[in-house]
Each structure stands twice: as C-alpha cells, then as structure tokens.
N, C-alpha and C. Protein backbone atom coordinates (compact mmCIF):
# COMPACT_ATOMS: atom_id res chain seq x y z
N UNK A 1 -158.44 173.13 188.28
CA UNK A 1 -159.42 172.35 187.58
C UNK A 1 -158.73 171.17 186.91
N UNK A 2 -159.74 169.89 186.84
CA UNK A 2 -159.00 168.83 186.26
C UNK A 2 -159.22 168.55 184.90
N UNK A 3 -158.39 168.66 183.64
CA UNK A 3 -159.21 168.31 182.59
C UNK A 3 -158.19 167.12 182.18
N UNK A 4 -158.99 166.65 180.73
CA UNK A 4 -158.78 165.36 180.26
C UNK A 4 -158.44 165.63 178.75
N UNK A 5 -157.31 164.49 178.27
CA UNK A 5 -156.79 165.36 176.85
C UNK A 5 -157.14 163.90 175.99
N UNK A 6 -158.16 163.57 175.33
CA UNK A 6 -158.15 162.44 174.61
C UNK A 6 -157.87 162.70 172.70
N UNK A 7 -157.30 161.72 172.47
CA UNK A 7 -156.92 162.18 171.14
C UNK A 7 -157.76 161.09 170.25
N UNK A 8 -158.53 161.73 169.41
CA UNK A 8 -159.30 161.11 168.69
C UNK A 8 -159.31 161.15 167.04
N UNK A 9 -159.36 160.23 166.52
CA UNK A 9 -159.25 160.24 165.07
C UNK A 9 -160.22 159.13 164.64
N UNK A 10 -160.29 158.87 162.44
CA UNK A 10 -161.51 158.57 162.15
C UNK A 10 -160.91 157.09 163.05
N UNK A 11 -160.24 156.37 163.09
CA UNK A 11 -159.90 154.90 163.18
C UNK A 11 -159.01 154.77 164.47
N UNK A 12 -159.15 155.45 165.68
CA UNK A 12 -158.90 154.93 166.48
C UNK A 12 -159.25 156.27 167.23
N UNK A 13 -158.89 155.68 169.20
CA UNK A 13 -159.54 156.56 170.03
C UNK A 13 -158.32 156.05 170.94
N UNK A 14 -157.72 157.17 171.91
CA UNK A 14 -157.30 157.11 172.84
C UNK A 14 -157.87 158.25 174.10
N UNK A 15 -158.12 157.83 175.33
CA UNK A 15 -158.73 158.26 176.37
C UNK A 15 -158.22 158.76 177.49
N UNK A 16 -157.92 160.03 177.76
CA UNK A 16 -156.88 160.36 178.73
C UNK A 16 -157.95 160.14 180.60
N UNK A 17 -158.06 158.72 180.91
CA UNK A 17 -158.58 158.81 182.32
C UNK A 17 -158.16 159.11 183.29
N UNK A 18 -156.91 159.80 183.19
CA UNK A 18 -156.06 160.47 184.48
C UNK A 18 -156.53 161.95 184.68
N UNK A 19 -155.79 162.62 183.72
CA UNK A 19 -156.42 164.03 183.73
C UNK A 19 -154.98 164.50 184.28
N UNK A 20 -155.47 165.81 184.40
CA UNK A 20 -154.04 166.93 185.15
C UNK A 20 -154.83 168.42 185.37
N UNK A 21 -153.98 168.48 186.37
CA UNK A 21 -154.94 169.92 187.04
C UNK A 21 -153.63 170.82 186.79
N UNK A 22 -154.99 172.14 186.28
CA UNK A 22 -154.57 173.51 186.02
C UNK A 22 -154.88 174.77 186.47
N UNK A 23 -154.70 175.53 186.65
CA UNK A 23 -154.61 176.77 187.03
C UNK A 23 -155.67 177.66 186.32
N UNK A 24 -155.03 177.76 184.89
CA UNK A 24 -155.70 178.39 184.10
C UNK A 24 -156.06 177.44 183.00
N UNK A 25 -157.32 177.97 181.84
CA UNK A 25 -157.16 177.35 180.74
C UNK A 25 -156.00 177.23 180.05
N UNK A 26 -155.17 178.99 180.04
CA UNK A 26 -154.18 178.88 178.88
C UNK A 26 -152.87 177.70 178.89
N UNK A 27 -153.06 177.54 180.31
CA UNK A 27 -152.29 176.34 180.49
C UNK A 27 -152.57 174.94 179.52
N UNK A 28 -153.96 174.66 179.73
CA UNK A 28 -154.34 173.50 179.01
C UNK A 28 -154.49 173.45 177.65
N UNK A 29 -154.67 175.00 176.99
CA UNK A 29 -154.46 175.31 175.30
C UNK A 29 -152.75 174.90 175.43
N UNK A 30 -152.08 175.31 175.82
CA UNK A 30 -150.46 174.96 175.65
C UNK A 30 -150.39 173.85 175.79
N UNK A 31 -150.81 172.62 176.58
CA UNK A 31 -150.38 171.12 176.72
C UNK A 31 -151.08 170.27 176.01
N UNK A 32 -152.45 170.83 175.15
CA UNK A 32 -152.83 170.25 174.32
C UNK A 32 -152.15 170.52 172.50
N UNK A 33 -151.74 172.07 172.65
CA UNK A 33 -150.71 172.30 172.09
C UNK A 33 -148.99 171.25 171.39
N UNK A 34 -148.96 171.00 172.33
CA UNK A 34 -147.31 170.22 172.25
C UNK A 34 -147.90 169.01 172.37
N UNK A 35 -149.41 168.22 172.63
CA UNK A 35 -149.65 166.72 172.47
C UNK A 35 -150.04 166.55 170.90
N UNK A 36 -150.31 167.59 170.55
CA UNK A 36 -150.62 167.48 169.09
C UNK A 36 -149.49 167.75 168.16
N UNK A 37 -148.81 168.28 168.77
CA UNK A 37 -147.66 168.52 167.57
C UNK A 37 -146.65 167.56 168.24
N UNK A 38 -146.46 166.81 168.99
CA UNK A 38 -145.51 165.56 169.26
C UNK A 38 -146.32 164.36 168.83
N UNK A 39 -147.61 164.26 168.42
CA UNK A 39 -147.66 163.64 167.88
C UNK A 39 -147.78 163.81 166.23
N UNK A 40 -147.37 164.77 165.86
CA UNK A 40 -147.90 165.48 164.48
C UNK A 40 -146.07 165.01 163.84
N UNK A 41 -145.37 164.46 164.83
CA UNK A 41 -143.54 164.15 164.72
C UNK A 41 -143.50 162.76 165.19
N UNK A 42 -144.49 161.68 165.19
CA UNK A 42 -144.00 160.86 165.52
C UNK A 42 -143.65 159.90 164.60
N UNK A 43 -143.28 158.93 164.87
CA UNK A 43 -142.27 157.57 163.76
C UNK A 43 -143.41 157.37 162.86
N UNK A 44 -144.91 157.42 162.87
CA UNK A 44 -145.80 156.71 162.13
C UNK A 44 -147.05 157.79 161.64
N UNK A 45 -147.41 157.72 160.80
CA UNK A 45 -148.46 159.02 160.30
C UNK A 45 -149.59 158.35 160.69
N UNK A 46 -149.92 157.62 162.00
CA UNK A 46 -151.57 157.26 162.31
C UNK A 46 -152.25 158.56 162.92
N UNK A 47 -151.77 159.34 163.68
CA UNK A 47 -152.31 160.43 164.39
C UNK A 47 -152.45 161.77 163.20
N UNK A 48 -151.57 161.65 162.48
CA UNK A 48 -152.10 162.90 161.40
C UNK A 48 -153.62 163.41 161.42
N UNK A 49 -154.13 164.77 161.46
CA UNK A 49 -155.49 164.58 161.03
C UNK A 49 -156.48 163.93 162.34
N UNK A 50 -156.04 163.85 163.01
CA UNK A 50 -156.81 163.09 164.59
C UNK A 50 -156.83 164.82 165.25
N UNK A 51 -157.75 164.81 166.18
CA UNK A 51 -158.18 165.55 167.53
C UNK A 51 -157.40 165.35 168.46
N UNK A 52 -157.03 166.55 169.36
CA UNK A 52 -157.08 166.17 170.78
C UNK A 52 -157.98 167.20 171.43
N UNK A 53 -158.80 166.44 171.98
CA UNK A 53 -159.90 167.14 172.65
C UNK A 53 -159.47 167.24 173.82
N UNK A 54 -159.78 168.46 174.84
CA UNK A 54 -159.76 168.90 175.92
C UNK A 54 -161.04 168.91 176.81
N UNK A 55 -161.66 168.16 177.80
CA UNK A 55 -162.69 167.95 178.26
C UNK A 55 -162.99 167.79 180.30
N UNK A 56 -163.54 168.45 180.35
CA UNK A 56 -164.02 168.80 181.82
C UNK A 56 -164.34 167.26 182.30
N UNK A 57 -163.49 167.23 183.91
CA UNK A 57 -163.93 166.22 184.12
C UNK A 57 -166.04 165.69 183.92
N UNK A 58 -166.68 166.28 184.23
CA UNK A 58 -168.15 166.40 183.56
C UNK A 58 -168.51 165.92 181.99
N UNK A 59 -167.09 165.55 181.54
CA UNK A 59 -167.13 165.30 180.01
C UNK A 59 -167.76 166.32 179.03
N UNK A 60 -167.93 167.96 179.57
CA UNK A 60 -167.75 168.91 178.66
C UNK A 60 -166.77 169.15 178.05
N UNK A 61 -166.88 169.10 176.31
CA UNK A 61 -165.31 169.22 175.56
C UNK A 61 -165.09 170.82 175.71
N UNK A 62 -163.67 171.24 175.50
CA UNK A 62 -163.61 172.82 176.23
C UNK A 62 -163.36 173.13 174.83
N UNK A 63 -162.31 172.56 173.87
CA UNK A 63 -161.87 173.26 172.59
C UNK A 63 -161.51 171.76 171.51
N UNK A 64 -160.42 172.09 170.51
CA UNK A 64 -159.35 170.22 170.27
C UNK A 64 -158.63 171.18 169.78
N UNK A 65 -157.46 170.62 169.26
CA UNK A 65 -156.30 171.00 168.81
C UNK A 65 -156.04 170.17 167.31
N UNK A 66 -156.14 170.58 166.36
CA UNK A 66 -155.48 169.42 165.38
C UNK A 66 -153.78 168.75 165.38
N UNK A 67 -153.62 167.39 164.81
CA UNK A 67 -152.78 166.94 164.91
C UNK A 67 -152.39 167.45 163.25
N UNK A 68 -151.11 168.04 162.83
CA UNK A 68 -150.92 167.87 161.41
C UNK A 68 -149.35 167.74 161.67
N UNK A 69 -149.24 167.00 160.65
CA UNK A 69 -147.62 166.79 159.90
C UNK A 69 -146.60 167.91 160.07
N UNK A 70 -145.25 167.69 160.65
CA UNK A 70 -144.50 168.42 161.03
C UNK A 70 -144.33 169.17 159.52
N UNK A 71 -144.14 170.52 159.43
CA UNK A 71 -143.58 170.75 158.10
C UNK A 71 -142.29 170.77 157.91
C-alpha cells in the first residue's frame, strides 16, 4: 500500500506527493515515527508541536505522530 507522510503545523504545511509503499501499517507507524522525532532534533524549533499525518493515497488520514523537542 502507498501512503503519504505530510507534516503539518499551526504556520506552515509540508506535503509528502511521493508516498512510499508498505507492507504493513506497523511499518508506516515506525517511519512516521523517526520523521517526527528527526524533526523534533532539528537546527530550528519550527516543527515542534506540528503533525505528521499518515494518509491513504484516497487522502484518508490513517493516524499523526507528534513532533516534540528532543529531551
């Protein structure tokens, strides 16, 4: 299955239009997993507090993941 990982917050939107195919869901809980916490480590605190939503190509959202601050 192909899903789509867009990361969304109050002040900006990014749109994953590629996608990546999986096997299973638990696959796509794990890679939405490590997109949120690499960005939860990056140089700039804009993504803090942002979504990454997981969504069927059909644009059904499946779950999100929060982004928070490395502790």
């Amino acid at each position: 299955m192909r899903l789509f990982f867009d990361v969304l917050s109050p002040n900006s939107r990014s749109y994953d239009y590629q996608g990546r195919e999986f096997m299973r869901p638990e696959e796509a809980a794990q890679m939405a997993e490590l997109i949120a916490a690499d960005l939860g480590v990056s140089d700039t605190d804009d993504w803090i507090g942002s979504l990454v939503q997981v969504r069927t190509a059909a644009n059904e959202m499946l779950f999100s993941i929060p982004v928070r601050a490395a502790a």
